[in-house]
PDB file of N, CA and C in Angstrom:
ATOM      1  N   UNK A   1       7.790  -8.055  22.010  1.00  0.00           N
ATOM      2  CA  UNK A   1       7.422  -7.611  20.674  1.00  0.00           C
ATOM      3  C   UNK A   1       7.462  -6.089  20.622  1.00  0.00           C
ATOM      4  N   UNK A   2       7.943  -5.673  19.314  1.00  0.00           N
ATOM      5  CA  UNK A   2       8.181  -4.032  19.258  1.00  0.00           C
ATOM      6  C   UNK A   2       6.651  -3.567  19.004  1.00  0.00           C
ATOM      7  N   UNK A   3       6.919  -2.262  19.865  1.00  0.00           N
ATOM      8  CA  UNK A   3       4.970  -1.211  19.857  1.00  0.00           C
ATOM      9  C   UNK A   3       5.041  -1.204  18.206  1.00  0.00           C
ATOM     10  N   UNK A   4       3.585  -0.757  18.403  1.00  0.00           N
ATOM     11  CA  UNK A   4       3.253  -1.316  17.168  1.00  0.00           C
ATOM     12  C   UNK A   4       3.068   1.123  16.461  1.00  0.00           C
ATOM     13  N   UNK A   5       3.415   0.974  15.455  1.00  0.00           N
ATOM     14  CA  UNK A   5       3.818   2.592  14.393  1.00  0.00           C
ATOM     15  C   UNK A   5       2.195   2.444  14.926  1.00  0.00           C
ATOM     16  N   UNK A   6       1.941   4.162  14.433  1.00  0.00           N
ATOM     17  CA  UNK A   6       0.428   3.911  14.100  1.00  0.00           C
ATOM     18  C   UNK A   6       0.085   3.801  12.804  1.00  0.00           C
ATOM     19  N   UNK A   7       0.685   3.623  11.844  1.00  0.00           N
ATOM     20  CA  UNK A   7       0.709   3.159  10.450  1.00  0.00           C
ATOM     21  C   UNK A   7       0.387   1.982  10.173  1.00  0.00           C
ATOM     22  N   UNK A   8       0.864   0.803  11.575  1.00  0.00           N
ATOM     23  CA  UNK A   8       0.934  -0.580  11.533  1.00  0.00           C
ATOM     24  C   UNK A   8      -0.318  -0.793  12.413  1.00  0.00           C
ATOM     25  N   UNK A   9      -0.687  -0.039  13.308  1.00  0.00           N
ATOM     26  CA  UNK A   9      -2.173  -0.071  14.145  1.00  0.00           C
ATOM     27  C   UNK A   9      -2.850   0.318  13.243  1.00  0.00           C
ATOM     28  N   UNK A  10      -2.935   1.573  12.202  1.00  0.00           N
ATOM     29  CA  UNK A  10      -3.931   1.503  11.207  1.00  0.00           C
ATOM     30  C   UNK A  10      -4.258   0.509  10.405  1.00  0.00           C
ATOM     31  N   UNK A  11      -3.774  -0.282   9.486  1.00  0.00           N
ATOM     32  CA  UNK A  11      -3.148  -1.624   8.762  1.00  0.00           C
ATOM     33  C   UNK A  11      -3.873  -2.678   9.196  1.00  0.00           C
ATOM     34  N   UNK A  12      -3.977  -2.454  10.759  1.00  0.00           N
ATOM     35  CA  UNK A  12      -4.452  -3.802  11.449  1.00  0.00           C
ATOM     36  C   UNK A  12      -5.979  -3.394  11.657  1.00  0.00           C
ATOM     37  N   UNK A  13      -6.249  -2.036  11.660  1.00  0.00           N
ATOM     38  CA  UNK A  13      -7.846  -1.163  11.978  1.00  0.00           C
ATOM     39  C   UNK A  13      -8.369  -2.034  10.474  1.00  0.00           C
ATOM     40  N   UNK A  14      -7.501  -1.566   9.176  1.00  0.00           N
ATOM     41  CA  UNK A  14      -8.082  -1.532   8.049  1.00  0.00           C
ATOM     42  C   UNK A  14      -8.465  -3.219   7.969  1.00  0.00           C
ATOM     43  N   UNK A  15      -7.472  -4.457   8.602  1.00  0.00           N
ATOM     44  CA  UNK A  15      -8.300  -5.776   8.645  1.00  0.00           C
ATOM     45  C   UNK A  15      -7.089  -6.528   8.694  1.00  0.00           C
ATOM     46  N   UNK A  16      -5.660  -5.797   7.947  1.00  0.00           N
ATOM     47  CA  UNK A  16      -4.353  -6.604   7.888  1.00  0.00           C
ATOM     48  C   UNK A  16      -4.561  -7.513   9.337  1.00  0.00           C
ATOM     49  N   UNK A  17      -4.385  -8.907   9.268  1.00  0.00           N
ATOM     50  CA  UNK A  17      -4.572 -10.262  10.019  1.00  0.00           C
ATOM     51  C   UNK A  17      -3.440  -9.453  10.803  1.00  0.00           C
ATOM     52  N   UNK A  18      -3.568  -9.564  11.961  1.00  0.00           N
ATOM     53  CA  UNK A  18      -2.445  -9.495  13.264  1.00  0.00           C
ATOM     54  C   UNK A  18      -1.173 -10.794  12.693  1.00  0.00           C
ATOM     55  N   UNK A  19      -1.749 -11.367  11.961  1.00  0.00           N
ATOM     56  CA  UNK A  19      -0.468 -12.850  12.436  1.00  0.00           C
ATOM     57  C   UNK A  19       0.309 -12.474  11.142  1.00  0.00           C
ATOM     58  N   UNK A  20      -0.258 -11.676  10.292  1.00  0.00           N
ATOM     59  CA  UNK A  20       1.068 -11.064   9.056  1.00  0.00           C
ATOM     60  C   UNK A  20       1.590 -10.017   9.235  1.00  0.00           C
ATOM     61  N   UNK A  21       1.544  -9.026  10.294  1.00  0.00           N
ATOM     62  CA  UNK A  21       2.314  -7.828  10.761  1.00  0.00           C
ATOM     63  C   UNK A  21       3.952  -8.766  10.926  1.00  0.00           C
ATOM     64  N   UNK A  22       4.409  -9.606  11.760  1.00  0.00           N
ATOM     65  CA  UNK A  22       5.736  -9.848  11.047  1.00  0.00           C
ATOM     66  C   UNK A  22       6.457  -9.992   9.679  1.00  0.00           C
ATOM     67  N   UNK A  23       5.662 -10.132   8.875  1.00  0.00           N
ATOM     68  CA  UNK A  23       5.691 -10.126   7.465  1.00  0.00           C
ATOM     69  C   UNK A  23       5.849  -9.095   6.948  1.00  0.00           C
ATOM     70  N   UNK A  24       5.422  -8.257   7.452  1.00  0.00           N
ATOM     71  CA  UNK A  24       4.929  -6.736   7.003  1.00  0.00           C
ATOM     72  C   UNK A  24       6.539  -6.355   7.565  1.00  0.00           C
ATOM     73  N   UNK A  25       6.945  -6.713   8.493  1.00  0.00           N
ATOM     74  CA  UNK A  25       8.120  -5.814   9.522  1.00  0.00           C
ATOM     75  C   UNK A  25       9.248  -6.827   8.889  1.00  0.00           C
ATOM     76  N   UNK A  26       9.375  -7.644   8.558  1.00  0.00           N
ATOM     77  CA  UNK A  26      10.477  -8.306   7.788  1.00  0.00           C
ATOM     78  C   UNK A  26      10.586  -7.783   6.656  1.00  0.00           C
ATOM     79  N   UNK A  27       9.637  -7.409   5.414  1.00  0.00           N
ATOM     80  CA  UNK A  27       9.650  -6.446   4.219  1.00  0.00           C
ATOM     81  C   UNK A  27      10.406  -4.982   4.562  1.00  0.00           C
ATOM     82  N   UNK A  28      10.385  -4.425   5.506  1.00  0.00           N
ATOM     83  CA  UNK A  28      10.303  -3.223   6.186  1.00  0.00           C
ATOM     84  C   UNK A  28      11.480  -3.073   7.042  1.00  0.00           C
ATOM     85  N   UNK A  29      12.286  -4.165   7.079  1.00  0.00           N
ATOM     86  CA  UNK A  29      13.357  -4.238   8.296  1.00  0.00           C
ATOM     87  C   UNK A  29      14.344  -3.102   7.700  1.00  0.00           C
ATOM     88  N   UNK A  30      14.633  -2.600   7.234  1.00  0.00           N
ATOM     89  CA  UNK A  30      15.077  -0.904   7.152  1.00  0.00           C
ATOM     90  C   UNK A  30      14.561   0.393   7.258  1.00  0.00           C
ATOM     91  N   UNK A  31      13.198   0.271   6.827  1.00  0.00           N
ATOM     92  CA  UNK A  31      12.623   1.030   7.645  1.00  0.00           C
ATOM     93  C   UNK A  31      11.757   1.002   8.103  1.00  0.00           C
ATOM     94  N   UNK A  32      11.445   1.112   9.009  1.00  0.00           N
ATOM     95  CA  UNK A  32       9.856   1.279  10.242  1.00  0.00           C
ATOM     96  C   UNK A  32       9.027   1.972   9.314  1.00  0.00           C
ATOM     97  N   UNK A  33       7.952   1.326   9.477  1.00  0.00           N
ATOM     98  CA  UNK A  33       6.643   2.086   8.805  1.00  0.00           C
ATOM     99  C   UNK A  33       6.416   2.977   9.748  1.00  0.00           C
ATOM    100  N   UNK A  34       6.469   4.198   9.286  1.00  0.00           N
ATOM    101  CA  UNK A  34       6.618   5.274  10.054  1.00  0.00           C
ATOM    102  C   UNK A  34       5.493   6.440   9.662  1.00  0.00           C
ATOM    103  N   UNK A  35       4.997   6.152   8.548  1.00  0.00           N
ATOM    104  CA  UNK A  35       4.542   7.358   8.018  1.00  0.00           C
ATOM    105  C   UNK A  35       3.346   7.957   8.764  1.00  0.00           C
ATOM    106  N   UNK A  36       3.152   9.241   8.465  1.00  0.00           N
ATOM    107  CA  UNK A  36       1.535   9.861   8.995  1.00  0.00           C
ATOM    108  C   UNK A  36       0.562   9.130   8.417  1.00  0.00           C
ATOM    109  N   UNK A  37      -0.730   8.937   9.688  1.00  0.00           N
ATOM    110  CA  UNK A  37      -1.346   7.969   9.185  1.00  0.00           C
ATOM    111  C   UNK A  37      -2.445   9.522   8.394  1.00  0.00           C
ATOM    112  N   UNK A  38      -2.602  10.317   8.664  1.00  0.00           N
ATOM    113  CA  UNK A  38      -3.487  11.220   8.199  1.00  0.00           C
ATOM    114  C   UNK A  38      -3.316  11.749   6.859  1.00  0.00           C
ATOM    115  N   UNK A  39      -1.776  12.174   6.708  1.00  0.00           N
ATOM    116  CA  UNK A  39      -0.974  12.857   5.560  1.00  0.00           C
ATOM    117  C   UNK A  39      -0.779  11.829   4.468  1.00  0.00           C
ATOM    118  N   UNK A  40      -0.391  10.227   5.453  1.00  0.00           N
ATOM    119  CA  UNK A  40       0.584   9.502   4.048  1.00  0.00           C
ATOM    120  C   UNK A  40      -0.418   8.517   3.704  1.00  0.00           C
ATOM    121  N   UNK A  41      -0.726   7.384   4.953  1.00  0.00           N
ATOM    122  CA  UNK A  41      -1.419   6.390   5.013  1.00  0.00           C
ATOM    123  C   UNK A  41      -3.002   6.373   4.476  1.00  0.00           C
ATOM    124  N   UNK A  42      -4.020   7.311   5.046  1.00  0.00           N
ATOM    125  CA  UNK A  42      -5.002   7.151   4.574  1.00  0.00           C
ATOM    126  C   UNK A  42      -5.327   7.668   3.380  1.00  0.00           C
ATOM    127  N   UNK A  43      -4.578   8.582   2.621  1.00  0.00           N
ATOM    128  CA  UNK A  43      -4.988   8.652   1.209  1.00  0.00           C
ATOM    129  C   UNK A  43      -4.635   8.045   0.309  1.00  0.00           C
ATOM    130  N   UNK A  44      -3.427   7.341   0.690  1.00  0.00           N
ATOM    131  CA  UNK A  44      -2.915   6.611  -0.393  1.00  0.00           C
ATOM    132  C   UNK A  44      -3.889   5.173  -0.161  1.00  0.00           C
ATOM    133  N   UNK A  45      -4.892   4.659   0.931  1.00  0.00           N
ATOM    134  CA  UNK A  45      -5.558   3.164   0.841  1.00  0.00           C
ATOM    135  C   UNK A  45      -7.088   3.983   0.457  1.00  0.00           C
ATOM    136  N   UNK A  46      -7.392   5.300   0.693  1.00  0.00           N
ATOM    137  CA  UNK A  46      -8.656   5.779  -0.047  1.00  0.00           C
ATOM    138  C   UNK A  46      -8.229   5.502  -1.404  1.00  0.00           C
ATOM    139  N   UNK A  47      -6.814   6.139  -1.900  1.00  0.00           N
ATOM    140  CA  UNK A  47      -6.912   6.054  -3.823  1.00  0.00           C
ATOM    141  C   UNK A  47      -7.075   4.697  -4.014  1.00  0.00           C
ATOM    142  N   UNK A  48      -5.975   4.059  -3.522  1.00  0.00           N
ATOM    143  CA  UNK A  48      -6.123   2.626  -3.881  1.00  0.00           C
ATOM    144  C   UNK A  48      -7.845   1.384  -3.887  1.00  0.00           C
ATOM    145  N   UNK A  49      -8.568   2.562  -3.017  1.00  0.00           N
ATOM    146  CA  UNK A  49      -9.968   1.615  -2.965  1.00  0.00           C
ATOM    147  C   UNK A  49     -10.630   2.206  -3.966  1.00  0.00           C
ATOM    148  N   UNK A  50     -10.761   3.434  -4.557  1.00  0.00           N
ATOM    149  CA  UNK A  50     -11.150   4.093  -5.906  1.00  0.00           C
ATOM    150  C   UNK A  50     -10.522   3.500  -6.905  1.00  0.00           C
ATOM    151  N   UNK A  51      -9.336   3.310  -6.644  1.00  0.00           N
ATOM    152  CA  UNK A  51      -8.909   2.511  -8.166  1.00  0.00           C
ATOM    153  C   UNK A  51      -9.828   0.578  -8.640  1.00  0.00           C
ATOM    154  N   UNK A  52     -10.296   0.233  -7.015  1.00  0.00           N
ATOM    155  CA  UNK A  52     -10.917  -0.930  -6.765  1.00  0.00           C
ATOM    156  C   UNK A  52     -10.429  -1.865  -6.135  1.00  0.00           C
ATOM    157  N   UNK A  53      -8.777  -2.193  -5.487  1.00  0.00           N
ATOM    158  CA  UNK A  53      -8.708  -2.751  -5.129  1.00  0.00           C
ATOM    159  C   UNK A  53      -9.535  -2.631  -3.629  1.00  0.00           C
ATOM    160  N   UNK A  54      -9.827  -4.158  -3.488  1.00  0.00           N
ATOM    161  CA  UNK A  54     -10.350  -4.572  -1.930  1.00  0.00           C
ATOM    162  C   UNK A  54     -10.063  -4.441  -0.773  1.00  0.00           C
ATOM    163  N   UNK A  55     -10.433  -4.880   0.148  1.00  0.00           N
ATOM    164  CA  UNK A  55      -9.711  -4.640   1.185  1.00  0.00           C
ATOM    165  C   UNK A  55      -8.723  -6.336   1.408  1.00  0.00           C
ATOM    166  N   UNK A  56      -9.425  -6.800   0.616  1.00  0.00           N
ATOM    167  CA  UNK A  56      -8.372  -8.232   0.844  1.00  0.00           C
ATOM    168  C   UNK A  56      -7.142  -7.776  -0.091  1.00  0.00           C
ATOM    169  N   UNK A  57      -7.577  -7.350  -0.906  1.00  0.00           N
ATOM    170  CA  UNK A  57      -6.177  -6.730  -2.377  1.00  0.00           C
ATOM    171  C   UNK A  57      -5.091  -5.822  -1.113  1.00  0.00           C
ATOM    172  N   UNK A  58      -5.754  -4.868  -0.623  1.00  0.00           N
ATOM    173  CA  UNK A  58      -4.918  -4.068  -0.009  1.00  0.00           C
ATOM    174  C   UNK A  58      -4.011  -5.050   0.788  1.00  0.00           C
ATOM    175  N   UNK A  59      -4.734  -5.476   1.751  1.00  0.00           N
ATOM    176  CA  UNK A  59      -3.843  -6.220   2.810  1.00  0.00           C
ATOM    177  C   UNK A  59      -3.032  -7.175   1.510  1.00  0.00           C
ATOM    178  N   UNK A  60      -3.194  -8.053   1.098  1.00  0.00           N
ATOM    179  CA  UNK A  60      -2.078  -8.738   0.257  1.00  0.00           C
ATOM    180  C   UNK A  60      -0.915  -7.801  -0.104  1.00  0.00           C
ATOM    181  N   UNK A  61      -1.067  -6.536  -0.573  1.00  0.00           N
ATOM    182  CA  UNK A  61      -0.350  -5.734  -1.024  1.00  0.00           C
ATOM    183  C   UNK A  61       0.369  -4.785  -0.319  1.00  0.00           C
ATOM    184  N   UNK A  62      -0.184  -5.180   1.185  1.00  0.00           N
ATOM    185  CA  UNK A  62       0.201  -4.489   2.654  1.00  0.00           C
ATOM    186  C   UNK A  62       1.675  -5.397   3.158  1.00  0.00           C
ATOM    187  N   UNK A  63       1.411  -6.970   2.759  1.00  0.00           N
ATOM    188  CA  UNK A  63       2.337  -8.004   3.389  1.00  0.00           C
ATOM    189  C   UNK A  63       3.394  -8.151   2.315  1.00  0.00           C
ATOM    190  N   UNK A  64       3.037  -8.032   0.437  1.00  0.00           N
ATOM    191  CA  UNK A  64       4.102  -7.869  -0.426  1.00  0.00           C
ATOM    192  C   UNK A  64       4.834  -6.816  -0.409  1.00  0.00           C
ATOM    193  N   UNK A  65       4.292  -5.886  -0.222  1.00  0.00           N
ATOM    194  CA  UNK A  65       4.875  -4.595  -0.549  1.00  0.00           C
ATOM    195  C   UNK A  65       4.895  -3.495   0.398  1.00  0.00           C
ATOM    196  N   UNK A  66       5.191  -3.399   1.776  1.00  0.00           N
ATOM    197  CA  UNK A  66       4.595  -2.592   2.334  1.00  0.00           C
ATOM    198  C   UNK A  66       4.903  -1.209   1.937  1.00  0.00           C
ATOM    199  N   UNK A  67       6.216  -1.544   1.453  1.00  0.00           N
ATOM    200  CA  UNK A  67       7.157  -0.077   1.295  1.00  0.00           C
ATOM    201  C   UNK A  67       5.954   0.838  -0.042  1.00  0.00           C
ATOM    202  N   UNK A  68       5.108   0.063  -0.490  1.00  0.00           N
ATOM    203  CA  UNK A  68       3.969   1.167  -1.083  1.00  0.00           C
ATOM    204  C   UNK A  68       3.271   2.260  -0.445  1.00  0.00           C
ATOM    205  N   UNK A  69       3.144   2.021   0.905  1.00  0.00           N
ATOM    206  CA  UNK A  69       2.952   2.588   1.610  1.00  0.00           C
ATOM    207  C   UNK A  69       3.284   3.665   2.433  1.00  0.00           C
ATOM    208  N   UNK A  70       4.758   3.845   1.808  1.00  0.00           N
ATOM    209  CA  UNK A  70       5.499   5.075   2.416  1.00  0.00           C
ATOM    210  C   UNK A  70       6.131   5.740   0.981  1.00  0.00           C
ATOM    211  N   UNK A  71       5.739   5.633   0.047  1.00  0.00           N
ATOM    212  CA  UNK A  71       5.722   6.511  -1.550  1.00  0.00           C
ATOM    213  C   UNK A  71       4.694   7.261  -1.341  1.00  0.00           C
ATOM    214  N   UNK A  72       5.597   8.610  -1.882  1.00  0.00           N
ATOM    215  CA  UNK A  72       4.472   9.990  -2.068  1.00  0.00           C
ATOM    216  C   UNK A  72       3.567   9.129  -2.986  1.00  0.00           C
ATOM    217  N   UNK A  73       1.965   9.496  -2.441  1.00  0.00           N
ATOM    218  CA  UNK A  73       0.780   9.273  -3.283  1.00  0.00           C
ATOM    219  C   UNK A  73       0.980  10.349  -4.829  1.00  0.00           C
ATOM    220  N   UNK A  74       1.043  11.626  -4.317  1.00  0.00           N
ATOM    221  CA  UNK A  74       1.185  12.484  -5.933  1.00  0.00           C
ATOM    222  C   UNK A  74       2.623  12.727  -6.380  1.00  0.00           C
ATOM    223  N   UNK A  75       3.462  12.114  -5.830  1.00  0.00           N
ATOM    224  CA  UNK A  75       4.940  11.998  -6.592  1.00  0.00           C
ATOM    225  C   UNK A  75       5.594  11.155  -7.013  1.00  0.00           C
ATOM    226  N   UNK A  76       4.546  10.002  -6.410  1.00  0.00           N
ATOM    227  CA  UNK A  76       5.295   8.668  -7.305  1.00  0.00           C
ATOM    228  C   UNK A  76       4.207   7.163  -7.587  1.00  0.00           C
ATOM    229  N   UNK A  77       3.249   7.262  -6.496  1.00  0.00           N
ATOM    230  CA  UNK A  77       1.835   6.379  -7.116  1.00  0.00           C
ATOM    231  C   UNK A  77       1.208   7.075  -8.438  1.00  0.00           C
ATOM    232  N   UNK A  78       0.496   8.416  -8.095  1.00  0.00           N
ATOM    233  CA  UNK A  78      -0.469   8.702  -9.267  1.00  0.00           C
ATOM    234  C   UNK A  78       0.717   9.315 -10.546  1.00  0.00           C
ATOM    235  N   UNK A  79       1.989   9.685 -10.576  1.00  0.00           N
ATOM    236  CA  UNK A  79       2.917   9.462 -12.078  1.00  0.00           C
ATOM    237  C   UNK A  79       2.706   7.953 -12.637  1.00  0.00           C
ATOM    238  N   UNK A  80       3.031   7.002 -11.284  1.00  0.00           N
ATOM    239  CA  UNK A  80       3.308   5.615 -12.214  1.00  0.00           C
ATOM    240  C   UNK A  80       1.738   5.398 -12.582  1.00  0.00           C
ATOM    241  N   UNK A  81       0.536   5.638 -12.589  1.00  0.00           N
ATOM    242  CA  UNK A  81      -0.644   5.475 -12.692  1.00  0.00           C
ATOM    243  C   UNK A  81      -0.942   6.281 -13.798  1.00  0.00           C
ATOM    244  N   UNK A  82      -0.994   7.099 -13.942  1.00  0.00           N
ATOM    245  CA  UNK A  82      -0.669   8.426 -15.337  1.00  0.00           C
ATOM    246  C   UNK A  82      -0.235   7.456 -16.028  1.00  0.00           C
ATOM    247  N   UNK A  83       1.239   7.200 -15.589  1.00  0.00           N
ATOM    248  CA  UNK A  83       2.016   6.525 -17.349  1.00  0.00           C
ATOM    249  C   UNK A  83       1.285   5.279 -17.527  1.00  0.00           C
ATOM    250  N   UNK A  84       0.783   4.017 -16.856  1.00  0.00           N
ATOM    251  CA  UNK A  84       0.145   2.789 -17.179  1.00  0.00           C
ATOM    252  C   UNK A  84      -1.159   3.580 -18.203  1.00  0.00           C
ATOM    253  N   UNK A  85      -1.971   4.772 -17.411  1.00  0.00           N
ATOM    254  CA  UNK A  85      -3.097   5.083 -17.579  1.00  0.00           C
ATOM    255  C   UNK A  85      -2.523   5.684 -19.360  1.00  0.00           C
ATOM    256  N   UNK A  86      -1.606   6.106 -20.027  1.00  0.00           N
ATOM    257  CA  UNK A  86      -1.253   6.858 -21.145  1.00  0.00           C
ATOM    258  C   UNK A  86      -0.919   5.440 -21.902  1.00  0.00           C
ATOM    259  N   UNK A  87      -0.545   4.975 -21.218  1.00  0.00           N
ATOM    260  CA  UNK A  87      -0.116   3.278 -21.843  1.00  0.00           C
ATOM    261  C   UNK A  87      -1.991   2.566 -22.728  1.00  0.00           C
ATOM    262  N   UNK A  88      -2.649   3.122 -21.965  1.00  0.00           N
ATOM    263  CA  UNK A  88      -4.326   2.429 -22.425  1.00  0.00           C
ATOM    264  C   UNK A  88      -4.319   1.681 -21.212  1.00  0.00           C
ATOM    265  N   UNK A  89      -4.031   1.656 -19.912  1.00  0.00           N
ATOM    266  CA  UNK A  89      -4.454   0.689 -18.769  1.00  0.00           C
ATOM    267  C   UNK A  89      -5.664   1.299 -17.819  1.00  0.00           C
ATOM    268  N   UNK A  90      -6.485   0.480 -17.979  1.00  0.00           N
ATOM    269  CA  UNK A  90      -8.093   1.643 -16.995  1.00  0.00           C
ATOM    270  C   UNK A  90      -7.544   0.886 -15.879  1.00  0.00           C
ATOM    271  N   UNK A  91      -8.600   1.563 -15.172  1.00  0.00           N
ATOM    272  CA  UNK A  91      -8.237   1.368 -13.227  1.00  0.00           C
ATOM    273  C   UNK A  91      -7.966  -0.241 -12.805  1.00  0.00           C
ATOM    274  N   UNK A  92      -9.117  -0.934 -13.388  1.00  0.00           N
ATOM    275  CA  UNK A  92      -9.344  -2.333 -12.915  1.00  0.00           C
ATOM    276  C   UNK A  92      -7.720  -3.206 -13.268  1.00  0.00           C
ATOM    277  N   UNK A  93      -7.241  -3.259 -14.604  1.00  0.00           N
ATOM    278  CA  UNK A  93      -6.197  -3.287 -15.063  1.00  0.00           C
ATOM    279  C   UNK A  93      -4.392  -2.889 -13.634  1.00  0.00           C
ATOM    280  N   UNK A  94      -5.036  -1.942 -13.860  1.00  0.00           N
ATOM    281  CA  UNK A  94      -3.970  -0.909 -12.756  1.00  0.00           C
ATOM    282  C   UNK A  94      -4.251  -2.012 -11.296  1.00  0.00           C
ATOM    283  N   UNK A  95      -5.248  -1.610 -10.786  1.00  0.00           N
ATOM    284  CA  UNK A  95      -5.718  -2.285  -9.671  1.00  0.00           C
ATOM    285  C   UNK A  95      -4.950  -4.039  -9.250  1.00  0.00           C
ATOM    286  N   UNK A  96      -5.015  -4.825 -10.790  1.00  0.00           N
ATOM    287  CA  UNK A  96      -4.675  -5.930 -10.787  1.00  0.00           C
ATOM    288  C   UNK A  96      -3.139  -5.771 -10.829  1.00  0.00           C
ATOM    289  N   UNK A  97      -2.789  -5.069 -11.119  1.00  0.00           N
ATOM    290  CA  UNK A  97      -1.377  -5.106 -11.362  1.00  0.00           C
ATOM    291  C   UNK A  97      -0.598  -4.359  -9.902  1.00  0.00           C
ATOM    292  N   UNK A  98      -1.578  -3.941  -9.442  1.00  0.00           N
ATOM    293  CA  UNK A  98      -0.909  -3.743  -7.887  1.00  0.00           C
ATOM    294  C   UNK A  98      -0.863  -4.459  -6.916  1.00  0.00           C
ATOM    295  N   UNK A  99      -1.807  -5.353  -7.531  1.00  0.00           N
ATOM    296  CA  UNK A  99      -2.309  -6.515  -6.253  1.00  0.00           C
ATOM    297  C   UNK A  99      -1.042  -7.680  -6.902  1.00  0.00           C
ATOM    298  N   UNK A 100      -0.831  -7.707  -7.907  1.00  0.00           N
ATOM    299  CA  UNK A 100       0.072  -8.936  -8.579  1.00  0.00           C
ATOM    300  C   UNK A 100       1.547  -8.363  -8.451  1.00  0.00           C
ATOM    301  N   UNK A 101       1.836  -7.153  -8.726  1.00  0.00           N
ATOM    302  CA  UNK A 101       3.233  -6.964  -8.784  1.00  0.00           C
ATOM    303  C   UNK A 101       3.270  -5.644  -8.052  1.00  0.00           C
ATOM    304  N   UNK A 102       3.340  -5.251  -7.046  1.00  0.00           N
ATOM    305  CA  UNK A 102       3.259  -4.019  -5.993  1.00  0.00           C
ATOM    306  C   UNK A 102       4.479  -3.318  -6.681  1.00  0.00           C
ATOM    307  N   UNK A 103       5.617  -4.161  -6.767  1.00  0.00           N
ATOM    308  CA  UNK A 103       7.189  -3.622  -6.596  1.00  0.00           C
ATOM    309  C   UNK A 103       7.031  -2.598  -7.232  1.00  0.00           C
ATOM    310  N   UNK A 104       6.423  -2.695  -8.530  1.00  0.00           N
ATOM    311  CA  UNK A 104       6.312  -1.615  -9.963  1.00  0.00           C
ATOM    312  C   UNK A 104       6.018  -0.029  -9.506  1.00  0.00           C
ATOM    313  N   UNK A 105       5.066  -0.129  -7.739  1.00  0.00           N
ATOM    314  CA  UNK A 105       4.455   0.742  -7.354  1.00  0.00           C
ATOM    315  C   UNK A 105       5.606   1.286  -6.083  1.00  0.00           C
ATOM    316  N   UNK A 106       5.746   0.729  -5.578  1.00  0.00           N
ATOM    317  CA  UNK A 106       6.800   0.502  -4.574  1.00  0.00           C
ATOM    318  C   UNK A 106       8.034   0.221  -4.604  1.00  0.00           C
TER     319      UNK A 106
END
């Protein structure tokens, strides 16, 4: 089995089930989750827990979507969050719609 990023050891810190990290790496089979876990990873699952999703929301949204996870947080999460948010969508709204359709984010 391939070492595990520390993006994908964080993932698994945050609760992501060990037995869906292939899931995660089949979404991902172009690119390795690679990102800084300091720079990329942990602010973008702090915003995402302010916006409300869970930690069960996250991980679901860890195994749909991982590639959310390697989008600039202020160049391309909080724009698409702005425009829902200009649309009339509050957080909880937003929140659900990341957990239901990641792609939009990712």
């Amino acid at each position: 089995q391939d070492a595990l990023t520390p993006a994908e050891a964080h993932l698994l810190s945050w609760g992501l089930p060990e037995e869906q990290l292939p899931k995660l790496r089949s979404r991902c089979r172009h690119q390795k989750l690679t990102l800084d876990v300091d720079s990329g990873l942990k602010p973008t699952l702090k915003w995402l827990s302010e916006l409300g999703l869970s930690d069960v929301d996250i991980q679901k949204v860890a195994t749909k979507q991982p590639r959310i996870f390697s989008r600039s947080l202020e160049n391309c999460l909080k724009p698409h969050a702005q425009w829902l948010s200009d649309l009339g969508m509050d957080d909880s709204q937003m929140a659900h719609m990341i957990v239901t359709c990641p792609a939009f984010f990712g």
